[in-house]
C-alpha atoms as a PDB file:
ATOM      1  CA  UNK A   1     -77.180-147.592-200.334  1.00  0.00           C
ATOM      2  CA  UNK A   2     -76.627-149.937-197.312  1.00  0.00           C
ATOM      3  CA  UNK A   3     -73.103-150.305-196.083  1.00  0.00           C
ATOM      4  CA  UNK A   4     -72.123-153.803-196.078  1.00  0.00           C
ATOM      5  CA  UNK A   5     -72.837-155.616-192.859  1.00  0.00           C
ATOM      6  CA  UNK A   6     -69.838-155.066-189.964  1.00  0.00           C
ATOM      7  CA  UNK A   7     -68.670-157.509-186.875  1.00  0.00           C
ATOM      8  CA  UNK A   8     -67.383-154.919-184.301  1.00  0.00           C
ATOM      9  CA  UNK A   9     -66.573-157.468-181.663  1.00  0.00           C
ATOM     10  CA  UNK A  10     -64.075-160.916-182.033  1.00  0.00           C
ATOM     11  CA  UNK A  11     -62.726-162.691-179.531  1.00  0.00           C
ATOM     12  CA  UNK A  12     -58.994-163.085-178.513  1.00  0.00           C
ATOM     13  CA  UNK A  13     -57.369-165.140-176.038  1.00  0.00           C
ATOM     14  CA  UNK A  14     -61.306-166.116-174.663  1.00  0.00           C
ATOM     15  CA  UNK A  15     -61.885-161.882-174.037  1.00  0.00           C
ATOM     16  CA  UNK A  16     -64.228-159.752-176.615  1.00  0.00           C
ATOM     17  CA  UNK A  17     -62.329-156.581-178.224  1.00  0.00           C
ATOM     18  CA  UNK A  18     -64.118-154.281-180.460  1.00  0.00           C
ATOM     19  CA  UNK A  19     -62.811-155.317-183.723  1.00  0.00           C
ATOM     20  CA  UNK A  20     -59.415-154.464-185.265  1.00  0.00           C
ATOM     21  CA  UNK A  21     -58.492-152.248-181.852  1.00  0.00           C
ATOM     22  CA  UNK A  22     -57.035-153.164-178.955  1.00  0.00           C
ATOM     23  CA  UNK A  23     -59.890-151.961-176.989  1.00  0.00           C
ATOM     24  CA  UNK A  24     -61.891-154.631-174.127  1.00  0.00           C
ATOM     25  CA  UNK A  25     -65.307-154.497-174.321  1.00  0.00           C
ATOM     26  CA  UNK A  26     -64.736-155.226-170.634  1.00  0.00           C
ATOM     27  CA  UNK A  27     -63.926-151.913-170.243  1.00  0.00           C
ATOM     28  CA  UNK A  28     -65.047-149.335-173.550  1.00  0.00           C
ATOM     29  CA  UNK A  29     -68.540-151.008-173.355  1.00  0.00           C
ATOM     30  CA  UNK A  30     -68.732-151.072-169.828  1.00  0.00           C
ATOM     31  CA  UNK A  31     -67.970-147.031-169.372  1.00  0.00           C
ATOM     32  CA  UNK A  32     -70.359-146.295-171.904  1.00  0.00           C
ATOM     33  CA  UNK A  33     -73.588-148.832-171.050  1.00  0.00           C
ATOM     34  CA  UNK A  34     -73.143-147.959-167.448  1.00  0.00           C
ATOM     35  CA  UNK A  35     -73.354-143.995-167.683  1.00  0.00           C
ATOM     36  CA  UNK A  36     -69.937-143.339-166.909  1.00  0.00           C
ATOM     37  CA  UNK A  37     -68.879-141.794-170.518  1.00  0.00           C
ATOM     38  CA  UNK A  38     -71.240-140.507-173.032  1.00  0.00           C
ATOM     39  CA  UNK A  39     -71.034-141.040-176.461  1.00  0.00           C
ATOM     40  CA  UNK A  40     -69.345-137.800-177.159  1.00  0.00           C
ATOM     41  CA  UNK A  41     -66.928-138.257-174.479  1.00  0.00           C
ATOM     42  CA  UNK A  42     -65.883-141.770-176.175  1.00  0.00           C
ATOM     43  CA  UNK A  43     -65.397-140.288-179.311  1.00  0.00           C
ATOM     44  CA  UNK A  44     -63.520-136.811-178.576  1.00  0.00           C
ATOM     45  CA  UNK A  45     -61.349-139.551-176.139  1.00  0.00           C
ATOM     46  CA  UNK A  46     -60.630-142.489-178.327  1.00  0.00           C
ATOM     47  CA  UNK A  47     -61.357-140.672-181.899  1.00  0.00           C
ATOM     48  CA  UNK A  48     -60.599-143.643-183.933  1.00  0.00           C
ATOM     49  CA  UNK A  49     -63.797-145.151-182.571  1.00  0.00           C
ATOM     50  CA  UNK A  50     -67.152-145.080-184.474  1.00  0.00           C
ATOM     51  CA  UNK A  51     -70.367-144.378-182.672  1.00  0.00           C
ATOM     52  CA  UNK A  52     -71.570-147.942-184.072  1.00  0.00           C
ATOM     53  CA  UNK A  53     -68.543-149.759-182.379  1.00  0.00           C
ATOM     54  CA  UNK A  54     -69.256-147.649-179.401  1.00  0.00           C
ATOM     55  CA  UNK A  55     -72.924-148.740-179.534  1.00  0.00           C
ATOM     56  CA  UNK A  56     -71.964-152.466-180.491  1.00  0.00           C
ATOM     57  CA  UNK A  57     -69.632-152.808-177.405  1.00  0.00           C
ATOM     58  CA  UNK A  58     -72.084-151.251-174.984  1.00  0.00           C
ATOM     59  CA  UNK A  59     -75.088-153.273-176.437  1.00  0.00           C
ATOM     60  CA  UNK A  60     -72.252-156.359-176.053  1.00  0.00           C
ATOM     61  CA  UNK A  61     -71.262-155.755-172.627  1.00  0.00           C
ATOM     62  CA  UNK A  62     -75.144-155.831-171.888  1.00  0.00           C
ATOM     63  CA  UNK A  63     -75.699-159.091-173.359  1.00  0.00           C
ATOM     64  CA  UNK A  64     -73.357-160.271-171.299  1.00  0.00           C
ATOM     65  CA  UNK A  65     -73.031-158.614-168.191  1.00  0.00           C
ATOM     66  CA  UNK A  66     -73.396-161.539-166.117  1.00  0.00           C
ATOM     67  CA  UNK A  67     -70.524-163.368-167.550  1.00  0.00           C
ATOM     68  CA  UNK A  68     -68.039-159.985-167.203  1.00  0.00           C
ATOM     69  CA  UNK A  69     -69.534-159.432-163.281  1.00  0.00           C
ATOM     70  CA  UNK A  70     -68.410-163.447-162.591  1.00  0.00           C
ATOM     71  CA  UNK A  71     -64.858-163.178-164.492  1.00  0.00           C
ATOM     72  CA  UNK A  72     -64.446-159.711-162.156  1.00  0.00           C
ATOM     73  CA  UNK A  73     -65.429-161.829-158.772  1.00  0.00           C
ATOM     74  CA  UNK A  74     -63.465-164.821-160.006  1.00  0.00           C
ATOM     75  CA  UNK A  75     -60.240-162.149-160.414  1.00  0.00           C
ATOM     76  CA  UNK A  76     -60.775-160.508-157.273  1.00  0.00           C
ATOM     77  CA  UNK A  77     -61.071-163.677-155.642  1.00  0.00           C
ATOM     78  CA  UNK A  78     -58.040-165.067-157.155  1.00  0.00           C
ATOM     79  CA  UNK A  79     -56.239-161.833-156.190  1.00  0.00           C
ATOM     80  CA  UNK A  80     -57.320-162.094-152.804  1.00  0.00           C
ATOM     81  CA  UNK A  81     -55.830-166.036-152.500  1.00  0.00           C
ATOM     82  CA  UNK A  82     -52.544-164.933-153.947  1.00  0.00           C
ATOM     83  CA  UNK A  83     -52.513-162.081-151.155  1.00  0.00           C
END
């Protein structure tokens, strides 16, 4: 029998989380889509993940890599102004 159908990402304060954690995709997704943590890693380091939220925030992040690179320019930028 199927489990019934999970959304592992919602948006808060205009920033994806993986659902019902406090964890960015910003950050969980990137580690794990760009190579820097495997799957195994992610789990024996933040055990109350699943490998599908691990998966959903990784295949997230890729989706929308573009809009994560631009909010990291437009922060560094802003940084840099401030400085």
């Amino acid at each position: 029998m199927f489990k019934e159908p999970t959304t592992y990402i919602e948006i808060r304060d205009d920033k994806p989380y993986i659902a019902m954690t406090g964890y960015k995709v910003a950050v969980m997704g990137a580690m794990f889509a760009e190579g820097r943590a495997s799957l195994e890693w992610m789990l024996e380091h933040y055990p109350n993940l699943t490998p599908a939220q691990v998966y959903a925030a990784a295949a997230y992040y890729s989706d929308n890599i573009e809009t994560f690179l631009q909010r990291e320019i437009d922060a560094n930028r802003l940084m840099l102004e401030v400085n």
